[in-house]
Protein backbone atom coordinates (compact mmCIF):
# COMPACT_ATOMS: atom_id res chain seq x y z
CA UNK A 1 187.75 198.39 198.09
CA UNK A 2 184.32 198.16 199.89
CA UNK A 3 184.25 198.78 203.43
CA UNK A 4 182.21 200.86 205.09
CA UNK A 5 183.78 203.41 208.21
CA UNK A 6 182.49 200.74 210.99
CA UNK A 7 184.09 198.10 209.40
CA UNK A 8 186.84 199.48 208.77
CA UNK A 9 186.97 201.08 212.57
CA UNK A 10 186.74 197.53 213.90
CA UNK A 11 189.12 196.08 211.78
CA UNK A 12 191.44 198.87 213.04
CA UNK A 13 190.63 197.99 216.44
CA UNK A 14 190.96 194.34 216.17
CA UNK A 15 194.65 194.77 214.82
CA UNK A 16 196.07 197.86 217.06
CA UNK A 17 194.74 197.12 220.36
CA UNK A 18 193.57 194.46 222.46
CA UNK A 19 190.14 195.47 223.07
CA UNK A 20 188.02 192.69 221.26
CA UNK A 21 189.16 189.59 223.06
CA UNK A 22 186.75 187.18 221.17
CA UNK A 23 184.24 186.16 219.22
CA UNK A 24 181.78 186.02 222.47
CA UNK A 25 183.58 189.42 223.91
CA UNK A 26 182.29 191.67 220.90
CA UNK A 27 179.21 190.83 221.04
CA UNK A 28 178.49 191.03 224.76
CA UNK A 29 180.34 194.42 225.13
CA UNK A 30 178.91 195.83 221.94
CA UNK A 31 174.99 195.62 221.01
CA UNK A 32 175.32 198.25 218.32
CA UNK A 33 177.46 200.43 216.41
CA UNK A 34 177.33 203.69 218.53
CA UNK A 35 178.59 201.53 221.52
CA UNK A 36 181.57 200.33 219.28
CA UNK A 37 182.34 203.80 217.89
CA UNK A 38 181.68 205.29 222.35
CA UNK A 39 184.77 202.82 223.52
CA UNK A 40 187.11 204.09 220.37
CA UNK A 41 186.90 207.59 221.98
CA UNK A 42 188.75 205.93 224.92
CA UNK A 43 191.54 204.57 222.53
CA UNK A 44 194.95 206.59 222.37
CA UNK A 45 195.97 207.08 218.92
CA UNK A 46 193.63 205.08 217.06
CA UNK A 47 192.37 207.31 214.69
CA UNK A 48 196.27 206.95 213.47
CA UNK A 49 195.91 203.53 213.15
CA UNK A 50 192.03 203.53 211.04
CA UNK A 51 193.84 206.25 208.54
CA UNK A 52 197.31 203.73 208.37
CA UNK A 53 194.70 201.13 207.76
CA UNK A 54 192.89 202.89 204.83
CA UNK A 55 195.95 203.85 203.28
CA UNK A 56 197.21 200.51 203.52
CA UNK A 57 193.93 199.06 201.51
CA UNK A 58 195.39 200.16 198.73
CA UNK A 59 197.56 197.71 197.97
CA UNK A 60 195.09 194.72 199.23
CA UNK A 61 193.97 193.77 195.74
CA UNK A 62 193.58 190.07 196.73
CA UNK A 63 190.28 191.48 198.49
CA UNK A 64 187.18 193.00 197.23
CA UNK A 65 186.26 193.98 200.75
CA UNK A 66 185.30 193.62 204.65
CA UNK A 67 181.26 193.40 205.66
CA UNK A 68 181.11 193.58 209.68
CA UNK A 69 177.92 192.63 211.44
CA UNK A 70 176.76 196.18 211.76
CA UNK A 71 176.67 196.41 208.38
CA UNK A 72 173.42 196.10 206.39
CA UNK A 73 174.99 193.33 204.05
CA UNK A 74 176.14 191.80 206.65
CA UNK A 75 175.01 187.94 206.31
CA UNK A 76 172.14 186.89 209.03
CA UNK A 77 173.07 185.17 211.50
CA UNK A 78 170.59 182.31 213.24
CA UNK A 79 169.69 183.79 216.18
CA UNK A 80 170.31 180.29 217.73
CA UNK A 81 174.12 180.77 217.40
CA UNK A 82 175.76 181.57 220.50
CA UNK A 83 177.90 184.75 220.73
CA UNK A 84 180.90 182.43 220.58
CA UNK A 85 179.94 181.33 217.04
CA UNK A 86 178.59 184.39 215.76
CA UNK A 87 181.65 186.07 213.71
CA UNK A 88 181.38 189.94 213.77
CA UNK A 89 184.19 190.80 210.70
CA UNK A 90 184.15 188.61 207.01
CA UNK A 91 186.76 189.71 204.45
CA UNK A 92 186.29 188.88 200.83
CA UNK A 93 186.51 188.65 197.42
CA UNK A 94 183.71 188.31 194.77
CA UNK A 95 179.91 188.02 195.41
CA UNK A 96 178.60 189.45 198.55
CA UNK A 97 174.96 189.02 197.53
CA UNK A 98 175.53 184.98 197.43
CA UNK A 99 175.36 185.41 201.75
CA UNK A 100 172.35 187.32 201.17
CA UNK A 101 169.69 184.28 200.62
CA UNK A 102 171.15 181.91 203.10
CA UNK A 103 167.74 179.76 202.38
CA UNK A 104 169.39 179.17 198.75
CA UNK A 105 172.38 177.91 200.40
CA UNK A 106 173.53 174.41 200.50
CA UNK A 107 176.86 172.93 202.37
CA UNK A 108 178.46 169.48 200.73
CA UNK A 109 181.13 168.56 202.74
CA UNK A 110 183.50 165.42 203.57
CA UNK A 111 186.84 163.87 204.06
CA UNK A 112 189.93 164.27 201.65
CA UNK A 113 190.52 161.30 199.50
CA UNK A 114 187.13 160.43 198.69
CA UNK A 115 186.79 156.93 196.30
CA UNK A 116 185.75 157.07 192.80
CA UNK A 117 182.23 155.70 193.36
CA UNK A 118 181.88 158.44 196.37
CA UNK A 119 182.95 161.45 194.16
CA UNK A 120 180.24 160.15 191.28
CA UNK A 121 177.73 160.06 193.71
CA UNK A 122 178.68 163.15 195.38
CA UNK A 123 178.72 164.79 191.55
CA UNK A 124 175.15 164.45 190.99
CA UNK A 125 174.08 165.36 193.99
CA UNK A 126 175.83 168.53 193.03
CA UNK A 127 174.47 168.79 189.87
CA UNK A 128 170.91 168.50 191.10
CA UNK A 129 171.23 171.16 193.42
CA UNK A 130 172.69 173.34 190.84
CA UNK A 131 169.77 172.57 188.69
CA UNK A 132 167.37 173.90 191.24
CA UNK A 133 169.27 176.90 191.26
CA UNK A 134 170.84 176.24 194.97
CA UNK A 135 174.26 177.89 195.74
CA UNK A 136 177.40 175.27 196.86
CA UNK A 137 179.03 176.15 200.30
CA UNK A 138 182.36 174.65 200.73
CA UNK A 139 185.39 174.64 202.02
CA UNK A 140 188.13 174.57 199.26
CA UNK A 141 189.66 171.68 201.08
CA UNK A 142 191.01 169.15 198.97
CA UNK A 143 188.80 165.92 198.15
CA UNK A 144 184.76 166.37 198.79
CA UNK A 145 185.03 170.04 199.14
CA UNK A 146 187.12 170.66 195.98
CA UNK A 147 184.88 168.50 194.37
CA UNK A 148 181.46 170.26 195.21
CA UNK A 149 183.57 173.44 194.04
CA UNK A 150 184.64 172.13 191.22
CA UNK A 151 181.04 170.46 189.93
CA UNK A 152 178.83 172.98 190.61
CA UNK A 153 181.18 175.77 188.55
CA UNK A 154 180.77 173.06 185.75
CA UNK A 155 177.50 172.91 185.94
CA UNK A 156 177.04 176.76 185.84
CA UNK A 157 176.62 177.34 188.99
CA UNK A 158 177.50 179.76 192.25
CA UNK A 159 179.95 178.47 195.00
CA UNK A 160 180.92 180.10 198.30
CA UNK A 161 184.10 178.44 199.89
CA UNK A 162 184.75 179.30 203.25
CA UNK A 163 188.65 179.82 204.18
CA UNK A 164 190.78 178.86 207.25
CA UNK A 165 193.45 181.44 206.46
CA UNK A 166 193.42 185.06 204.95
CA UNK A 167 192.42 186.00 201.33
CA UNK A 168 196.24 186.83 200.61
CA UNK A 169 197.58 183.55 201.75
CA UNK A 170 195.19 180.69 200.21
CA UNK A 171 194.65 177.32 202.24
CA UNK A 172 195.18 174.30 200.31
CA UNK A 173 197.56 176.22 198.30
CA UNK A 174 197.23 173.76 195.36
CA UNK A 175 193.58 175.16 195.16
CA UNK A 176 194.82 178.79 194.33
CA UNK A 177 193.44 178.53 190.75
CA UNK A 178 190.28 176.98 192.20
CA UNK A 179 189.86 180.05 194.69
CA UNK A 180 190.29 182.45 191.68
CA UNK A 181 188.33 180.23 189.32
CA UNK A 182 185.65 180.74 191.98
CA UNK A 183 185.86 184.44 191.92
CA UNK A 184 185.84 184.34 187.87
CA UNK A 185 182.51 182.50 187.98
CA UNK A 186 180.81 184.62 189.99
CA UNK A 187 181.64 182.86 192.98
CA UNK A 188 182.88 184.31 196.73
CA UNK A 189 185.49 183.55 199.02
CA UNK A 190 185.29 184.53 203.10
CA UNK A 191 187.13 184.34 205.71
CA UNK A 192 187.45 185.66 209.19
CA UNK A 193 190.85 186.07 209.00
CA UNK A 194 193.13 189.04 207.76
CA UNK A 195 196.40 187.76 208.89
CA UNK A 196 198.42 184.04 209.85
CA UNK A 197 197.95 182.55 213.13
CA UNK A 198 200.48 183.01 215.51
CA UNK A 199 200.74 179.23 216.71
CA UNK A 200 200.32 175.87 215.63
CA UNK A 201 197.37 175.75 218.28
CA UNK A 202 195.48 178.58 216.76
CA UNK A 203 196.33 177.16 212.72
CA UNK A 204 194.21 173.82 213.78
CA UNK A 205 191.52 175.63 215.59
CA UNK A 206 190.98 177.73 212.39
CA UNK A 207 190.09 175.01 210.61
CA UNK A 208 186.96 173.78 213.94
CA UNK A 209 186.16 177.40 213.04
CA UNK A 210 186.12 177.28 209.41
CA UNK A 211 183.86 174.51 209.70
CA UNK A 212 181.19 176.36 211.85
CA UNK A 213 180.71 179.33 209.40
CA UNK A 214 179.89 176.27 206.45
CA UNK A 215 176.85 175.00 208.81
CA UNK A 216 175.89 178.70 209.80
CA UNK A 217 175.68 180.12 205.98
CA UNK A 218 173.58 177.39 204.78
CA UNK A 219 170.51 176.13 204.95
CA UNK A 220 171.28 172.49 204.84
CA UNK A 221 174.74 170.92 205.34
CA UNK A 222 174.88 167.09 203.18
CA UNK A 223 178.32 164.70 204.35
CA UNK A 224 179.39 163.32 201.42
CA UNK A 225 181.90 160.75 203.52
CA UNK A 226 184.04 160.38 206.34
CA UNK A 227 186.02 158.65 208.75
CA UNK A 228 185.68 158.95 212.61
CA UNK A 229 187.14 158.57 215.77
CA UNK A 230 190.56 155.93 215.81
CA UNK A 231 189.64 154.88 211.77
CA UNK A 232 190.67 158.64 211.13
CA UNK A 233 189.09 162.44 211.39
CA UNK A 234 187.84 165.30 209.37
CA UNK A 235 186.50 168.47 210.31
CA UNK A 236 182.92 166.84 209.39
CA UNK A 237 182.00 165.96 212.36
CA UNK A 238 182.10 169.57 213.51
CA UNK A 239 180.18 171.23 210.59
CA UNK A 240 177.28 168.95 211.13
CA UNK A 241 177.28 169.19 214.68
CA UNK A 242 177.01 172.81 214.34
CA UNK A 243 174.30 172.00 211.83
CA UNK A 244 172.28 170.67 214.48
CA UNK A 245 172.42 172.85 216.94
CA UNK A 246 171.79 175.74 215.16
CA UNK A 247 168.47 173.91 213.60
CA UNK A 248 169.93 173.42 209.81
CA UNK A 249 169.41 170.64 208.45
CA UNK A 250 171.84 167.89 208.69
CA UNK A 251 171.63 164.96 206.35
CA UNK A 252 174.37 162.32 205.51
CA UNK A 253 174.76 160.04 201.74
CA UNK A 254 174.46 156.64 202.67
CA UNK A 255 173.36 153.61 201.11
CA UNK A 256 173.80 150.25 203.41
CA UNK A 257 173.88 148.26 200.20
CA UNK A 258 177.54 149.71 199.36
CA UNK A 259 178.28 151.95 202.96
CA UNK A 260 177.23 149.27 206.08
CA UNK A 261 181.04 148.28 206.22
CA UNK A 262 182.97 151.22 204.89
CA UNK A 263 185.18 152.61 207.43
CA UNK A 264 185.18 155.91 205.81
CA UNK A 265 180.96 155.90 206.06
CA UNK A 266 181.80 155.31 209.49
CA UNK A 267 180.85 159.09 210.60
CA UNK A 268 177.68 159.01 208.09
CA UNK A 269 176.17 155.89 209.83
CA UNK A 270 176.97 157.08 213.35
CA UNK A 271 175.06 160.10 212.54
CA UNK A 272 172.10 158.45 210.93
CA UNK A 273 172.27 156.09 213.77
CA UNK A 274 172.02 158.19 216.91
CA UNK A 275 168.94 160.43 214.55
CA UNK A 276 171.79 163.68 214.12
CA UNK A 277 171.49 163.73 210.48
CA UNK A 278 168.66 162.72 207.83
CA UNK A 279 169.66 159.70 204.86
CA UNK A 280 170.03 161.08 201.63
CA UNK A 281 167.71 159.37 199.19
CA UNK A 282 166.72 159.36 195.65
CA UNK A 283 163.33 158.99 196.77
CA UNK A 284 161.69 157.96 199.24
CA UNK A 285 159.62 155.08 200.73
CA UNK A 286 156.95 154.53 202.73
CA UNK A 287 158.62 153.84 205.85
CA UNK A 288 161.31 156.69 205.54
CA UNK A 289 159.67 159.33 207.03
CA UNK A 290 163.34 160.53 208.35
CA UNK A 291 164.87 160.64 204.77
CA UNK A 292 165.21 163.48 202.25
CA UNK A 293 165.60 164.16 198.48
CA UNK A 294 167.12 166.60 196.98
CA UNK A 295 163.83 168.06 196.10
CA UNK A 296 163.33 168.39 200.14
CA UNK A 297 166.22 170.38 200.65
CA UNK A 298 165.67 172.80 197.59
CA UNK A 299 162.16 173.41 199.05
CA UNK A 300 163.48 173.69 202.72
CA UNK A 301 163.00 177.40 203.73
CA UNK A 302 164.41 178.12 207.45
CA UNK A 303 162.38 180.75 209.05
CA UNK A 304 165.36 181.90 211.10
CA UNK A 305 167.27 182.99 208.02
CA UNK A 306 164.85 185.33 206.52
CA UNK A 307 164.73 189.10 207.07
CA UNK A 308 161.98 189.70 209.32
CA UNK A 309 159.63 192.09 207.78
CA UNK A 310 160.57 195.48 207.98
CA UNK A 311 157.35 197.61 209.89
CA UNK A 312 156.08 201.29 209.24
């Protein structure tokens, strides 16, 4: 098991007590480590609970490990991210190093029951980025994001999928052999979550939260397809708005020859309409100065997730 004392200290903390109240609470009570490890002295009995939790490890072979953002392998986080979106604990299993270069990193997301035509298309846009060497964010859902999973292992390449529920308890279950077939490749699964939610309320917001961590560990987030508002949902809608406002890039497939009257386009041309994501080309014209390739996004390099240099 890989965790180092901090992580393993907050992990403690955030199941024995009721000291880290949120996402946005952690990070505005504690600015470093040594102010973590000052409030634990205040904590009856929790050195107890960090040695029941190390002993417990032991049987948690459905994890390789918990990074927490103290941690020097901790993934970086765009400093645009509000505290409320910045996650402070990832569990795991498999490749670490694939959060690492978050500028190789590309998100391909979408609804569930993607047509034929849409999962061709989506599978060589896949392949291309694979070719260029660009990692496949995901998350494991079924449809678009199994898909993206599925074609870039094919293709020999590394995919990260993003879970709603803990590492012990895979979500779709039907994509248990995809999660591990991930792993096997030299893939990595992550979640923020080490146990299952206590109400129905906090199951659905996993999933709004799932979809923020695809937008913030990638350098570019593609929508495959989806449906919006009364024609039907996905969790989309959220992973490219998060896209936005962190300052990824958010581009959409769409080609009005085939997509002007698809309802399930209808969240891909809302987007490209209202200039909140870029069209998806195979190249590009004269007149599409908004439009990218493939090529664009595998050149893209965002400033704001490279290590700053480190000074003498």
């Amino acid at each position: 098991m890989n965790i180092s004392p901090i992580a393993l200290k907050i992990w403690a903390v955030q199941q024995a007590t009721n000291q880290i109240k949120s996402r946005a609470s952690f990070h505005n009570t504690w600015k470093t480590a040594d102010e973590f490890l000052s409030m634990m002295d205040d904590i009856p009995h929790i050195d107890e609970a960090v040695h029941s939790l190390s002993v417990a490890m032991d049987d948690m072979d459905w994890m390789d490990g918990a990074v927490c953002c103290f941690d020097a392998d901790f993934p970086i986080v765009n400093t645009s991210a509000p505290n409320g979106d910045r996650p402070y604990l990832l569990f795991y299993k498999g490749d670490l190093s694939l959060l690492g270069d978050l500028n190789r990193n590309v998100a391909v997301i979408g609804y569930t029951t993607p047509t034929d035509e849409q999962v061709a298309r989506e599978s060589k846009i896949v392949e291309q980025l694979v070719h260029y060497n660009q990692h496949i964010v995901s998350g494991l859902a079924k449809g678009c994001d199994g898909i993206a999973h599925t074609v870039c292992m094919d293709c020999g390449g590394k995919t990260v999928a993003i879970l709603p529920s803990p590492l012990n308890s895979i979500f779709p279950a039907a994509h248990r052999d995809m999660a591990e077939r991930i792993v096997a490749t030299g893939g990595l699964i992550i979640t923020e979550y080490c146990d299952e939610p206590h109400s129905r309320h906090e199951a659905i917001n996993r999933f709004v939260e799932r979809d923020r961590l695809q937008a913030l560990f990638a350098k570019a987030v593609i929508l495959i397809a989806s449906y919006e508002g009364r024609d039907g949902d996905s969790g989309s809608r959220h992973a490219m708005a998060k896209a936005s406002k962190y300052g990824h890039m958010a581009c959409a497939m769409y080609n009005a020859l085939t997509d002007d009257n698809a309802r399930d386009m209808k969240l891909n041309r809302s987007l490209l309409a209202s200039n909140q994501a870029r069209q998806l080309v195979v190249a590009k014209g004269k007149a599409d100065t908004l439009a990218v390739t493939v090529e664009d996004i595998v050149q893209l390099v965002n400033p704001s997730l490279e290590l700053a240099d480190t000074l003498f």
